[in-house]
PDBML (XML) file of the C-alpha atoms, coordinates in Angstrom:
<?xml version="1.0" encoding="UTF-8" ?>
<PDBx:datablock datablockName="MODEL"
   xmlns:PDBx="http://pdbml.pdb.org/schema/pdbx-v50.xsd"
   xmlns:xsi="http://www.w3.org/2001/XMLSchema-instance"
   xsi:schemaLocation="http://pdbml.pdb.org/schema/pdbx-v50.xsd pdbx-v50.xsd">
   <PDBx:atom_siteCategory>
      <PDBx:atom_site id="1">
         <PDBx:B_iso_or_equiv>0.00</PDBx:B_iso_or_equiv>
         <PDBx:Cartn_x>9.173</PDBx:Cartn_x>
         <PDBx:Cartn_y>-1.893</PDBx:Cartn_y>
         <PDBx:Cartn_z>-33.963</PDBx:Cartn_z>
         <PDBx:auth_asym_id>A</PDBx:auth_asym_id>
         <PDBx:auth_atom_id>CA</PDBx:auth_atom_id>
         <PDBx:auth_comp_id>UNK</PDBx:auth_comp_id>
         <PDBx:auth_seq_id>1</PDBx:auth_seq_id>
         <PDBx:group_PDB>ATOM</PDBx:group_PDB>
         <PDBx:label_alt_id xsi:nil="true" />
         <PDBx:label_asym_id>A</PDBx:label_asym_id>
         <PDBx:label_atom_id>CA</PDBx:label_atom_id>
         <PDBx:label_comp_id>UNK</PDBx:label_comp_id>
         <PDBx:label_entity_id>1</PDBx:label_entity_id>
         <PDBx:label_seq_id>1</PDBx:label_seq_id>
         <PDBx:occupancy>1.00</PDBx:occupancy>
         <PDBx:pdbx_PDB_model_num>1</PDBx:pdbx_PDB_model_num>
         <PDBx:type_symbol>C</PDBx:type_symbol>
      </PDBx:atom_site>
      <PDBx:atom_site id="2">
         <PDBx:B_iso_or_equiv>0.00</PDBx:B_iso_or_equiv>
         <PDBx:Cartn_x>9.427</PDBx:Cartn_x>
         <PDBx:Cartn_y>-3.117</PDBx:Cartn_y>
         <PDBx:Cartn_z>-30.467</PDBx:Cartn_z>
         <PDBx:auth_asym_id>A</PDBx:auth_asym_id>
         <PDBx:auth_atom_id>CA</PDBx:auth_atom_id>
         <PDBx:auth_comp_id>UNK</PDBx:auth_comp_id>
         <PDBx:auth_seq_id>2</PDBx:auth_seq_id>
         <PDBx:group_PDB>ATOM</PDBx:group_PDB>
         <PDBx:label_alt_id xsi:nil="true" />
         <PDBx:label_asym_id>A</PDBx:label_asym_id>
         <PDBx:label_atom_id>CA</PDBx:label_atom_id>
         <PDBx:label_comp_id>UNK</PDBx:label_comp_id>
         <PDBx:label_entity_id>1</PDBx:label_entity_id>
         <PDBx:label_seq_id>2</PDBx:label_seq_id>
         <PDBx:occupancy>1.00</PDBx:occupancy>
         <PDBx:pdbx_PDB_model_num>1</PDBx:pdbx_PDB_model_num>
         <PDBx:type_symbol>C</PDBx:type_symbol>
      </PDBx:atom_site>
      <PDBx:atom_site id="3">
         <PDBx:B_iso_or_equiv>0.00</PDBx:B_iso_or_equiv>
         <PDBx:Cartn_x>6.491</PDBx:Cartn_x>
         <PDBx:Cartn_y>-2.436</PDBx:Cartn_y>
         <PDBx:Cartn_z>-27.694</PDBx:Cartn_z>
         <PDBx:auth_asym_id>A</PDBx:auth_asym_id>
         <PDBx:auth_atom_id>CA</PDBx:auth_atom_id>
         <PDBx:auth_comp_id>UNK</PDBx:auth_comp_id>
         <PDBx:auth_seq_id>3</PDBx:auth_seq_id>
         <PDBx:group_PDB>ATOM</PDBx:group_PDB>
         <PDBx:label_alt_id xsi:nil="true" />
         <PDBx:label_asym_id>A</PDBx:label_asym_id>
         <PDBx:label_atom_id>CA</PDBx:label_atom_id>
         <PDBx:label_comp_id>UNK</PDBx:label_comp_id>
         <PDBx:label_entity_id>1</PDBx:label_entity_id>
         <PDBx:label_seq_id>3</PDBx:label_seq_id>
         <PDBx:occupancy>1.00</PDBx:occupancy>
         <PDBx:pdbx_PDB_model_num>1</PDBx:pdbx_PDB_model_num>
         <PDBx:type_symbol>C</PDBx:type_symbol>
      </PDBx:atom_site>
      <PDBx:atom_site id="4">
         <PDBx:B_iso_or_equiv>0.00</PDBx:B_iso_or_equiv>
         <PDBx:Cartn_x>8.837</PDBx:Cartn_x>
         <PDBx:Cartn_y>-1.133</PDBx:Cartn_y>
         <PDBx:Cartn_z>-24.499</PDBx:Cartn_z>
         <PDBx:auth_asym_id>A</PDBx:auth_asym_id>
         <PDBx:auth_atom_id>CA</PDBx:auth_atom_id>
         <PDBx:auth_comp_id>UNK</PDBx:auth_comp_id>
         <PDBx:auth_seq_id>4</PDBx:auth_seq_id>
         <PDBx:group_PDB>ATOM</PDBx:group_PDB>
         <PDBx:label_alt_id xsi:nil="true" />
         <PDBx:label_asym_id>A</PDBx:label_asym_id>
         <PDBx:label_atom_id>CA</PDBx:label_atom_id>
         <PDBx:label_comp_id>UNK</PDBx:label_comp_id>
         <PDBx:label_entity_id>1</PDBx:label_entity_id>
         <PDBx:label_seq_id>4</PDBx:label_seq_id>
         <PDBx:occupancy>1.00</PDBx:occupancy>
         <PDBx:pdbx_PDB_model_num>1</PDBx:pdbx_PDB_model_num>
         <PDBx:type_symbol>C</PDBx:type_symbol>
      </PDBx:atom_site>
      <PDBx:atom_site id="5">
         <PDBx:B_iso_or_equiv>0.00</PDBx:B_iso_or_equiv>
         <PDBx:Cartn_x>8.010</PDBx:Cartn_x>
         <PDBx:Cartn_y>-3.376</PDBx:Cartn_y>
         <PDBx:Cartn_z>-21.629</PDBx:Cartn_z>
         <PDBx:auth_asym_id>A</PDBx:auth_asym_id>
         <PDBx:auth_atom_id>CA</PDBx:auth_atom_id>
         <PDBx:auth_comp_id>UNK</PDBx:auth_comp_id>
         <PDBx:auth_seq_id>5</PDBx:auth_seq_id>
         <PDBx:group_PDB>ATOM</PDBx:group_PDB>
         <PDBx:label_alt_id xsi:nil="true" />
         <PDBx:label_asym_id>A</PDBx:label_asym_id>
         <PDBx:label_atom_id>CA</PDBx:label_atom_id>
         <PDBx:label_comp_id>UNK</PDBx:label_comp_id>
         <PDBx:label_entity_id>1</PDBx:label_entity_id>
         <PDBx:label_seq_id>5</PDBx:label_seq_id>
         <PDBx:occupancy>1.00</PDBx:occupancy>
         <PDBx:pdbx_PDB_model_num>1</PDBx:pdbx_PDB_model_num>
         <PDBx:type_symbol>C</PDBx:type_symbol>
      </PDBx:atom_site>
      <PDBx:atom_site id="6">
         <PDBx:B_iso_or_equiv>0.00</PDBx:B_iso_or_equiv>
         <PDBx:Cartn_x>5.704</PDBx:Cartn_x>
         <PDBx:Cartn_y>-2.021</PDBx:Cartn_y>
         <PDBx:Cartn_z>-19.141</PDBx:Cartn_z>
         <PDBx:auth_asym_id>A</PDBx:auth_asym_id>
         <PDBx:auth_atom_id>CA</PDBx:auth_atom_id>
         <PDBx:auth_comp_id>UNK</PDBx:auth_comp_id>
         <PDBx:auth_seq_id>6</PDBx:auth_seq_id>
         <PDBx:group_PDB>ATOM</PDBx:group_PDB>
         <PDBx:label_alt_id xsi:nil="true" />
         <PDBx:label_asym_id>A</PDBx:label_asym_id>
         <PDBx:label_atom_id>CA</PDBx:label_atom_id>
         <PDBx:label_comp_id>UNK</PDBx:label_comp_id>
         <PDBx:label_entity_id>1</PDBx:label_entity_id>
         <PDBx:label_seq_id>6</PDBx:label_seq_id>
         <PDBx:occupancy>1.00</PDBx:occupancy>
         <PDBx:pdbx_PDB_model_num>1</PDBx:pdbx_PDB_model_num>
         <PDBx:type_symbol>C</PDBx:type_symbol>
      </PDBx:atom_site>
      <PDBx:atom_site id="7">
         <PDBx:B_iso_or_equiv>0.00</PDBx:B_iso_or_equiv>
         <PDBx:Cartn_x>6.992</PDBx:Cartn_x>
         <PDBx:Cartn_y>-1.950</PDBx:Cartn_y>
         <PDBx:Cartn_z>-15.849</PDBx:Cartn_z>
         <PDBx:auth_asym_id>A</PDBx:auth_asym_id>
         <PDBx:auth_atom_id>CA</PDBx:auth_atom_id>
         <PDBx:auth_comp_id>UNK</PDBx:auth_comp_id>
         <PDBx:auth_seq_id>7</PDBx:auth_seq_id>
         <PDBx:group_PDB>ATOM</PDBx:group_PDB>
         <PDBx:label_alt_id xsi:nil="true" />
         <PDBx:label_asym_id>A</PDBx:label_asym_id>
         <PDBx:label_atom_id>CA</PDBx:label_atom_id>
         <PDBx:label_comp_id>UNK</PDBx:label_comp_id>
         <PDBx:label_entity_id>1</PDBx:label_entity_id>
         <PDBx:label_seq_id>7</PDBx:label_seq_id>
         <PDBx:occupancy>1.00</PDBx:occupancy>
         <PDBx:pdbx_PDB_model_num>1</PDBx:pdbx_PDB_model_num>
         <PDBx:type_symbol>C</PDBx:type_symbol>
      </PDBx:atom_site>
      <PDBx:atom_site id="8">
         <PDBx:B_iso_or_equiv>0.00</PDBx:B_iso_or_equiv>
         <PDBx:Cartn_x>4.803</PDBx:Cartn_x>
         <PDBx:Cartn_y>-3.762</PDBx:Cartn_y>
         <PDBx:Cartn_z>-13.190</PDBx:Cartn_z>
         <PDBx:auth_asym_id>A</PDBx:auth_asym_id>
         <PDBx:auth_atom_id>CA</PDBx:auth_atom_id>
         <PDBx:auth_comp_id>UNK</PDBx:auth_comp_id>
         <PDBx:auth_seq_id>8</PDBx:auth_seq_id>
         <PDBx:group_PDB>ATOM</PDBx:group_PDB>
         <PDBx:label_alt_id xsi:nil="true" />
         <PDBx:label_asym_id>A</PDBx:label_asym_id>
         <PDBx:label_atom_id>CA</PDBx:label_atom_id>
         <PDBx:label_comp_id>UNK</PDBx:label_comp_id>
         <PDBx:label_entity_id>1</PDBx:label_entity_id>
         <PDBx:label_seq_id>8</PDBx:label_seq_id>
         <PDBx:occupancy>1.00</PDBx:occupancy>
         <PDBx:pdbx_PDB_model_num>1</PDBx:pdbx_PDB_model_num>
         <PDBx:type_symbol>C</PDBx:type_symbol>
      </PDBx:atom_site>
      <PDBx:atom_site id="9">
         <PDBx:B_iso_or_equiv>0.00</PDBx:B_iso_or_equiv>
         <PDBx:Cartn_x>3.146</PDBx:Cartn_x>
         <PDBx:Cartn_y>-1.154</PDBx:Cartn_y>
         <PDBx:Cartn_z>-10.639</PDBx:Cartn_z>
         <PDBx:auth_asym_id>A</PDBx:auth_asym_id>
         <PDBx:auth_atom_id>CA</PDBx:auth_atom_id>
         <PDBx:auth_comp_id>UNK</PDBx:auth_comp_id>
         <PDBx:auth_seq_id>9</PDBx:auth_seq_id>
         <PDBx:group_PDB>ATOM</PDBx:group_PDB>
         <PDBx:label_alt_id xsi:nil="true" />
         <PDBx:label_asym_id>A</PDBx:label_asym_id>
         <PDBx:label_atom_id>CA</PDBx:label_atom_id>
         <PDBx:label_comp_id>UNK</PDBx:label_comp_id>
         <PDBx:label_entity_id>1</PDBx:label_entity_id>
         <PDBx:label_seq_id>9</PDBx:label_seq_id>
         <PDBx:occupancy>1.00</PDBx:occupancy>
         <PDBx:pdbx_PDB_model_num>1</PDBx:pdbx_PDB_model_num>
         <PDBx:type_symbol>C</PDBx:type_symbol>
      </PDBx:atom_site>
      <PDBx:atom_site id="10">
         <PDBx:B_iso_or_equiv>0.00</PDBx:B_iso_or_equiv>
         <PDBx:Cartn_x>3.140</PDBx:Cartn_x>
         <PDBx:Cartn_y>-2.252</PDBx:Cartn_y>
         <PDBx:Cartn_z>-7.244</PDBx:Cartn_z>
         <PDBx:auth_asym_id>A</PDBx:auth_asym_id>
         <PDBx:auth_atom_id>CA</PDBx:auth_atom_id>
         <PDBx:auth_comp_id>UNK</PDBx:auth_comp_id>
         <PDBx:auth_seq_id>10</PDBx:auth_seq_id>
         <PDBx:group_PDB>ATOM</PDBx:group_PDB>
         <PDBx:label_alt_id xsi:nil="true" />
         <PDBx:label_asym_id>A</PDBx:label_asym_id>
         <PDBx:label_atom_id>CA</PDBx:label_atom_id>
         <PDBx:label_comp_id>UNK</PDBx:label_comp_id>
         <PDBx:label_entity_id>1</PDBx:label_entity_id>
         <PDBx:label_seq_id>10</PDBx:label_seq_id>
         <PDBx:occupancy>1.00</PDBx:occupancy>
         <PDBx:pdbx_PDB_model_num>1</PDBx:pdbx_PDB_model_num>
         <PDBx:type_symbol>C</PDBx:type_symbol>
      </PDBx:atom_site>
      <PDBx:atom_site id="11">
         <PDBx:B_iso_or_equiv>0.00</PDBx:B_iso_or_equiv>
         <PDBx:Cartn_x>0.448</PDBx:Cartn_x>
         <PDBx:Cartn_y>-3.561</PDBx:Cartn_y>
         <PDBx:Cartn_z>-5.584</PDBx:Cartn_z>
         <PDBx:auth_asym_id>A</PDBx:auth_asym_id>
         <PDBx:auth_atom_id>CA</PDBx:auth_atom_id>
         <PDBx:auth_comp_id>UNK</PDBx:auth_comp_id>
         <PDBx:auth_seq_id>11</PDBx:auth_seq_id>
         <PDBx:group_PDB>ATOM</PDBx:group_PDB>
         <PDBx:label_alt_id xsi:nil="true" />
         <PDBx:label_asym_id>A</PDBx:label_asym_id>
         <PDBx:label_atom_id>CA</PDBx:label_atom_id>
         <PDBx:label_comp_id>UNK</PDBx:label_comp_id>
         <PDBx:label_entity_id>1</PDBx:label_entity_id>
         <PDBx:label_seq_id>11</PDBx:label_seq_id>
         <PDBx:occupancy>1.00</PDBx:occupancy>
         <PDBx:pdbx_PDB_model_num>1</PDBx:pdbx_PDB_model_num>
         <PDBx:type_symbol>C</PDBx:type_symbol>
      </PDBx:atom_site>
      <PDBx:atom_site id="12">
         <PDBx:B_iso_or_equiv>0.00</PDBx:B_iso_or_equiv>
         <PDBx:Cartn_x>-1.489</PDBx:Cartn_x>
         <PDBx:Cartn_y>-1.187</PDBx:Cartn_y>
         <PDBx:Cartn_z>-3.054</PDBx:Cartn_z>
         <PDBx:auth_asym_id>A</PDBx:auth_asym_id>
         <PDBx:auth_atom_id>CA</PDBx:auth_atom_id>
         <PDBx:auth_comp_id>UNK</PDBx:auth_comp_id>
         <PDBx:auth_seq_id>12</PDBx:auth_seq_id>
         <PDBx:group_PDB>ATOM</PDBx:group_PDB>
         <PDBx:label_alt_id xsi:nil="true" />
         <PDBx:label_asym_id>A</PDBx:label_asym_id>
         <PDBx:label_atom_id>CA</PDBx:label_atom_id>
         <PDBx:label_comp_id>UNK</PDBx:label_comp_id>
         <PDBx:label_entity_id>1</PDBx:label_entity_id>
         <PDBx:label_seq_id>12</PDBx:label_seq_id>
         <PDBx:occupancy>1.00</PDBx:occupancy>
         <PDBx:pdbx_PDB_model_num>1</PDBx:pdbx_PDB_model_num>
         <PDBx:type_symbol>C</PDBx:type_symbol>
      </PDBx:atom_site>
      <PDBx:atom_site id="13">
         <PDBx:B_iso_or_equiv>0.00</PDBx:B_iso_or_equiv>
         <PDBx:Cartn_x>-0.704</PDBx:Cartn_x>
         <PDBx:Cartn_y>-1.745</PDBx:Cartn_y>
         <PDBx:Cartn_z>0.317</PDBx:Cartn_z>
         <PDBx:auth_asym_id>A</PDBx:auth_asym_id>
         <PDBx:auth_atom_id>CA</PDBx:auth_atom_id>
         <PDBx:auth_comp_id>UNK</PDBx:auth_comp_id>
         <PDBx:auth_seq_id>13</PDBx:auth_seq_id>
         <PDBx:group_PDB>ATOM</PDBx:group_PDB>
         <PDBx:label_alt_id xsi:nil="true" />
         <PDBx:label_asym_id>A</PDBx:label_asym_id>
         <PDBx:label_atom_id>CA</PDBx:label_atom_id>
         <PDBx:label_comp_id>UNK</PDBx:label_comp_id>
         <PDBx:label_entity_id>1</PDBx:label_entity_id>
         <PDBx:label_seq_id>13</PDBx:label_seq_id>
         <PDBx:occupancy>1.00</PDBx:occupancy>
         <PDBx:pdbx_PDB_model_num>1</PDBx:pdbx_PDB_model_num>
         <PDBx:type_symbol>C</PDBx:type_symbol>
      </PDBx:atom_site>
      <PDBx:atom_site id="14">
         <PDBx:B_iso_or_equiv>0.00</PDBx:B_iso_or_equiv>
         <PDBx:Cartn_x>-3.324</PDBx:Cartn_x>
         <PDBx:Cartn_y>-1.673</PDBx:Cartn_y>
         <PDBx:Cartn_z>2.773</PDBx:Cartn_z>
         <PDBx:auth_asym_id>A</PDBx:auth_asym_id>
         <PDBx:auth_atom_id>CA</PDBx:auth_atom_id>
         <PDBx:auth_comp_id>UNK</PDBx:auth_comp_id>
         <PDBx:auth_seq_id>14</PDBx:auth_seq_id>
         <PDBx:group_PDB>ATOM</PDBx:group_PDB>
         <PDBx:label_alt_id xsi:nil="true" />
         <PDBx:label_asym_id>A</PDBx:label_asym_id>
         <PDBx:label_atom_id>CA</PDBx:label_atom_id>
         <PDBx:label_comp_id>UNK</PDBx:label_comp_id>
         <PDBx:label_entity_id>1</PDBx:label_entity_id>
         <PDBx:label_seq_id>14</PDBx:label_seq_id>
         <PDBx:occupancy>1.00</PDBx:occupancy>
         <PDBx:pdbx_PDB_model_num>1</PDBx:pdbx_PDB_model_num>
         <PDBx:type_symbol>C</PDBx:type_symbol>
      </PDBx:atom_site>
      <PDBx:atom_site id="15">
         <PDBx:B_iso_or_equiv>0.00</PDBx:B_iso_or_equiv>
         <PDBx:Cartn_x>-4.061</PDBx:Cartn_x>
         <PDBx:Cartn_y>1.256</PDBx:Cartn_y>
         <PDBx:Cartn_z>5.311</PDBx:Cartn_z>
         <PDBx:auth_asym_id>A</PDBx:auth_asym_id>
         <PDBx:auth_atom_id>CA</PDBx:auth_atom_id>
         <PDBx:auth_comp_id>UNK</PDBx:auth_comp_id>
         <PDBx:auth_seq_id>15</PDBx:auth_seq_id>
         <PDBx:group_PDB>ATOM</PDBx:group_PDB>
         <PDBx:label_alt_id xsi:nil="true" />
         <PDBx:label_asym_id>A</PDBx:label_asym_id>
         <PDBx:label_atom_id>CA</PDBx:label_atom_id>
         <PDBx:label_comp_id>UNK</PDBx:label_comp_id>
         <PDBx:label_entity_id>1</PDBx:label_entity_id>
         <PDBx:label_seq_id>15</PDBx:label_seq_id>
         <PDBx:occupancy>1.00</PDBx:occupancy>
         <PDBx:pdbx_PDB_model_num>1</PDBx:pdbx_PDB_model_num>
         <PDBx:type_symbol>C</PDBx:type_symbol>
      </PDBx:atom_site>
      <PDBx:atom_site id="16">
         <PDBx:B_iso_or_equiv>0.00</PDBx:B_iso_or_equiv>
         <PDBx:Cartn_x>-2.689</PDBx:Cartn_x>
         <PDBx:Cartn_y>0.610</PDBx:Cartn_y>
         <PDBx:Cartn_z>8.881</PDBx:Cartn_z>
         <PDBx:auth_asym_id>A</PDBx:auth_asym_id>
         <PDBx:auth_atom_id>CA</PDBx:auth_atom_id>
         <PDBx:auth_comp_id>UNK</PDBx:auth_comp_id>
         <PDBx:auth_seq_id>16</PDBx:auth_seq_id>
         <PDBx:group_PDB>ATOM</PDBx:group_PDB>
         <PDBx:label_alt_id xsi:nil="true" />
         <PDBx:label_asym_id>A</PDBx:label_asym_id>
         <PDBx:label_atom_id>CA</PDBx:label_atom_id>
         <PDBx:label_comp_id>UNK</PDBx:label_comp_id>
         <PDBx:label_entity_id>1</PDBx:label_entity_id>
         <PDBx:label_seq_id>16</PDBx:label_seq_id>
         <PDBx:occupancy>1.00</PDBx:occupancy>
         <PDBx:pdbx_PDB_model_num>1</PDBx:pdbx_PDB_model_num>
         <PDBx:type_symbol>C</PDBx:type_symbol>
      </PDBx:atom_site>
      <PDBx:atom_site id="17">
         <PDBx:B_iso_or_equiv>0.00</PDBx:B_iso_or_equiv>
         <PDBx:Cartn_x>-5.570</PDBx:Cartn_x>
         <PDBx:Cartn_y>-0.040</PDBx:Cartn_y>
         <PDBx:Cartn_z>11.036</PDBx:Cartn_z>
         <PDBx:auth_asym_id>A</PDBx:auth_asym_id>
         <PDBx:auth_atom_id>CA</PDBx:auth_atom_id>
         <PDBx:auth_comp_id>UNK</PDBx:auth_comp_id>
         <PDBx:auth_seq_id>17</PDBx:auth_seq_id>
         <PDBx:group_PDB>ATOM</PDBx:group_PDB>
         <PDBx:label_alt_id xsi:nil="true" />
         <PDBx:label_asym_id>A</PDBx:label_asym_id>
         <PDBx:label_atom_id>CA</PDBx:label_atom_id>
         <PDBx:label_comp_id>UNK</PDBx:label_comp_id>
         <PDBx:label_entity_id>1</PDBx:label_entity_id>
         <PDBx:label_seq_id>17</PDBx:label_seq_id>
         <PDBx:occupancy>1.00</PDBx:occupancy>
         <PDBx:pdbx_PDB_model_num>1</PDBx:pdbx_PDB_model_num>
         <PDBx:type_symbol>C</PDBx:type_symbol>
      </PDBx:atom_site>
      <PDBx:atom_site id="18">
         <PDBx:B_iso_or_equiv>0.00</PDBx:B_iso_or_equiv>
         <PDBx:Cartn_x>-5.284</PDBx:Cartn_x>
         <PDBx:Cartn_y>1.807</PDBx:Cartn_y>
         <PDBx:Cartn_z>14.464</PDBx:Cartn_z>
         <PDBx:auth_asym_id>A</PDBx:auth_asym_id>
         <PDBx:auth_atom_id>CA</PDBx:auth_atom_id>
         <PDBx:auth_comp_id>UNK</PDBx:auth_comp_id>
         <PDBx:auth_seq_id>18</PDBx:auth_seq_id>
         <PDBx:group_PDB>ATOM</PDBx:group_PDB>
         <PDBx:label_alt_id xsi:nil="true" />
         <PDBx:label_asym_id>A</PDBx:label_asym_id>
         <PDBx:label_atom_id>CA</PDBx:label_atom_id>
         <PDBx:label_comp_id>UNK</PDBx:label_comp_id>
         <PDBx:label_entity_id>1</PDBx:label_entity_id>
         <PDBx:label_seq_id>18</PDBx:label_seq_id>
         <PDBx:occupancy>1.00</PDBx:occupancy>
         <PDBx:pdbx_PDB_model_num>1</PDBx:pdbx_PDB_model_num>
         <PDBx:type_symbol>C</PDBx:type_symbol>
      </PDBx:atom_site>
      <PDBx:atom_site id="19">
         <PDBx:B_iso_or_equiv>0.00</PDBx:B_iso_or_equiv>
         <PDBx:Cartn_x>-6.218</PDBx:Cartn_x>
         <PDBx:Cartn_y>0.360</PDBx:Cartn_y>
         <PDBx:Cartn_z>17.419</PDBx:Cartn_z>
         <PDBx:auth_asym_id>A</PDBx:auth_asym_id>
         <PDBx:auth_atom_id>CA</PDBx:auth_atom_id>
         <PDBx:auth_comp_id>UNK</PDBx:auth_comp_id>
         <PDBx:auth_seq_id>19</PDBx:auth_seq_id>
         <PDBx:group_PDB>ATOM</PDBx:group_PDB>
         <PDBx:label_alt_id xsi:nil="true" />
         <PDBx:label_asym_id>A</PDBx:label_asym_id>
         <PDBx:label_atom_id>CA</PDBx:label_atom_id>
         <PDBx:label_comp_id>UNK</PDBx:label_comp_id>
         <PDBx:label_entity_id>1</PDBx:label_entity_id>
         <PDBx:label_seq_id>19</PDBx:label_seq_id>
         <PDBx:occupancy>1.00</PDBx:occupancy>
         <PDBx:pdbx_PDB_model_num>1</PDBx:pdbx_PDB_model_num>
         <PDBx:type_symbol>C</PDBx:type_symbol>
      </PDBx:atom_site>
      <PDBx:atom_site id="20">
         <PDBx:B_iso_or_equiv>0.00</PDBx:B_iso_or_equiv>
         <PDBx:Cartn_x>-8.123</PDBx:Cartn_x>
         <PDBx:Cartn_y>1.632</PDBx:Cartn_y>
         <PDBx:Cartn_z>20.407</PDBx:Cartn_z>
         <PDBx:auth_asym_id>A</PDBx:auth_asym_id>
         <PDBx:auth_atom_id>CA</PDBx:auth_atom_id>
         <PDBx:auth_comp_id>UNK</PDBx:auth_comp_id>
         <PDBx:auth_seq_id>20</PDBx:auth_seq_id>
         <PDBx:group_PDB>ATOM</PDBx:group_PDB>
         <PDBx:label_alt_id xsi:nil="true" />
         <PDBx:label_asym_id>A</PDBx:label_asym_id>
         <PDBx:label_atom_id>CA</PDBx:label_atom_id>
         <PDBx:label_comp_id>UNK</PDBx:label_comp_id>
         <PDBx:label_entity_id>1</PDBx:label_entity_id>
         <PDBx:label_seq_id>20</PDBx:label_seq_id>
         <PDBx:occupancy>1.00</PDBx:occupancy>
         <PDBx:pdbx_PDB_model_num>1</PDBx:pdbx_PDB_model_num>
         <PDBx:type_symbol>C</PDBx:type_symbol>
      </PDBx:atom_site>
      <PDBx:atom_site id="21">
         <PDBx:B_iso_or_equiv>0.00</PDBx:B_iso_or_equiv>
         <PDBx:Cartn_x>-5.213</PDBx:Cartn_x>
         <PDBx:Cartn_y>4.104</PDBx:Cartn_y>
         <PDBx:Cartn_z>23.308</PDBx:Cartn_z>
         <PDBx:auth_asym_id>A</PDBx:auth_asym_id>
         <PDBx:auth_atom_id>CA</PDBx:auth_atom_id>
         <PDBx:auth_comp_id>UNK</PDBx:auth_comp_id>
         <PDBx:auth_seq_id>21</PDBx:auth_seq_id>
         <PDBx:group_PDB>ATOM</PDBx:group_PDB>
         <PDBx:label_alt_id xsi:nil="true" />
         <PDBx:label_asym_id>A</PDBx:label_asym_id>
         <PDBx:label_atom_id>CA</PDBx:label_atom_id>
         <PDBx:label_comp_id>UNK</PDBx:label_comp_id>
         <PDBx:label_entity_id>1</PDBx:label_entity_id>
         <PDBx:label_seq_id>21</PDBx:label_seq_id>
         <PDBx:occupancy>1.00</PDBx:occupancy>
         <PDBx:pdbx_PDB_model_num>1</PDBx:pdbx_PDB_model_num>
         <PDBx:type_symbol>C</PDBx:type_symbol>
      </PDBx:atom_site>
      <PDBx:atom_site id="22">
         <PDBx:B_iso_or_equiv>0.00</PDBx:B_iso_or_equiv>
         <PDBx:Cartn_x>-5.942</PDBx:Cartn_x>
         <PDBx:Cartn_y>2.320</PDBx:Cartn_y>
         <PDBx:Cartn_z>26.708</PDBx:Cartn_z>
         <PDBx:auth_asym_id>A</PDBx:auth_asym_id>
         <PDBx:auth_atom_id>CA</PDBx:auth_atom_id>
         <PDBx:auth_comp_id>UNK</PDBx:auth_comp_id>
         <PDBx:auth_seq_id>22</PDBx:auth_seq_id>
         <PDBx:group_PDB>ATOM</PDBx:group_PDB>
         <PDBx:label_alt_id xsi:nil="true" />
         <PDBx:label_asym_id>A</PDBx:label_asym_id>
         <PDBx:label_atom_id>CA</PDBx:label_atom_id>
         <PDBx:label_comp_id>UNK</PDBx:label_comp_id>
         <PDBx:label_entity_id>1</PDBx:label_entity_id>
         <PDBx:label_seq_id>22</PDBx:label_seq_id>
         <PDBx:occupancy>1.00</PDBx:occupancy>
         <PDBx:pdbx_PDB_model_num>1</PDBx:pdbx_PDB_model_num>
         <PDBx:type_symbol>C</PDBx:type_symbol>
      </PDBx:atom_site>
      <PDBx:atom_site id="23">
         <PDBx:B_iso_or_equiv>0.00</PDBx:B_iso_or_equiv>
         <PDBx:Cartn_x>-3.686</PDBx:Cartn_x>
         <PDBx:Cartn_y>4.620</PDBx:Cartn_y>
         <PDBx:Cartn_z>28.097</PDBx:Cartn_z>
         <PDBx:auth_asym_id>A</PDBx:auth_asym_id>
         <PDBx:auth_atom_id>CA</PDBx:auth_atom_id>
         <PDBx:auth_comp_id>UNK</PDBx:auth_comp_id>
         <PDBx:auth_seq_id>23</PDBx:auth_seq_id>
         <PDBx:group_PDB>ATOM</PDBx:group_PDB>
         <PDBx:label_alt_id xsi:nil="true" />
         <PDBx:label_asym_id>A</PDBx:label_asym_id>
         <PDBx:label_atom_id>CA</PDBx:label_atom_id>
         <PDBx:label_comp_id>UNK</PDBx:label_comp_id>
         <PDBx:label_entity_id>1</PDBx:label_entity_id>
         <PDBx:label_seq_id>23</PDBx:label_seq_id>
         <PDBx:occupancy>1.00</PDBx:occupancy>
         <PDBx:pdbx_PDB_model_num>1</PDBx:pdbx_PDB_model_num>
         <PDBx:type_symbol>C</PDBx:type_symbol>
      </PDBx:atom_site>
      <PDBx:atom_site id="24">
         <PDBx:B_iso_or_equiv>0.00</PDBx:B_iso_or_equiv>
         <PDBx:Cartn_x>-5.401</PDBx:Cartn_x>
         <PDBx:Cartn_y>7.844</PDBx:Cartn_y>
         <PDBx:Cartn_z>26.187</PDBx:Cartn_z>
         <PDBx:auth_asym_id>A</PDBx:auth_asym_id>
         <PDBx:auth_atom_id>CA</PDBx:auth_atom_id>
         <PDBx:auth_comp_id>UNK</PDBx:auth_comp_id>
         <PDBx:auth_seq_id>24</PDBx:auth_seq_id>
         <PDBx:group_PDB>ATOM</PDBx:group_PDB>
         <PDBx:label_alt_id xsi:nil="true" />
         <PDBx:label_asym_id>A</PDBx:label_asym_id>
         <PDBx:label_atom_id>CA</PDBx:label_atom_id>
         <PDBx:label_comp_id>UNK</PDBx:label_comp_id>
         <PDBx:label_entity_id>1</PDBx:label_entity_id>
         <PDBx:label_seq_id>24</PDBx:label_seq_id>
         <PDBx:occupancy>1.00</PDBx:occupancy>
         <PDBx:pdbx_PDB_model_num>1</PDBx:pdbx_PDB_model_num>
         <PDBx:type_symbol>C</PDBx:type_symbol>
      </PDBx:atom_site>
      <PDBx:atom_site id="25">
         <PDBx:B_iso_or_equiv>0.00</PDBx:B_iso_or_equiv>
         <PDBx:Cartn_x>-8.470</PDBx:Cartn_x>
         <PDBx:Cartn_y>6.747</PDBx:Cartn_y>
         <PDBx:Cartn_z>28.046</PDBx:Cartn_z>
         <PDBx:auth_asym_id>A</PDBx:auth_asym_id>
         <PDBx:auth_atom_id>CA</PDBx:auth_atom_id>
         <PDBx:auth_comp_id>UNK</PDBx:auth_comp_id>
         <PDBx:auth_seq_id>25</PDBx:auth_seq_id>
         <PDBx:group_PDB>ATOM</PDBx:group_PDB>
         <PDBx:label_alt_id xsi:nil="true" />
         <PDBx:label_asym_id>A</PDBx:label_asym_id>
         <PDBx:label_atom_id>CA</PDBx:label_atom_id>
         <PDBx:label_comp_id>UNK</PDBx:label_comp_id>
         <PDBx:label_entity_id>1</PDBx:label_entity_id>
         <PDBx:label_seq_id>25</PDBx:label_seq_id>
         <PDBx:occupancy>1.00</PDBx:occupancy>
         <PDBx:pdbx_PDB_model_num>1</PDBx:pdbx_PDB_model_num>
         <PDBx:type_symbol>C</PDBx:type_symbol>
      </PDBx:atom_site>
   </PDBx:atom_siteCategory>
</PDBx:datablock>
């Protein structure tokens, strides 16, 4: 019988770094 191909997962993307609000401050 024939395996079913696995489907390749995506890699995890990293989380968006936030920078510091100069105009917040």
């Amino acid at each position: 019988p024939s395996q079913p191909q696995q489907q390749p997962y995506p890699a995890p993307q990293p989380a968006e770094q936030k920078t510091g609000n100069g105009l917040g401050v």
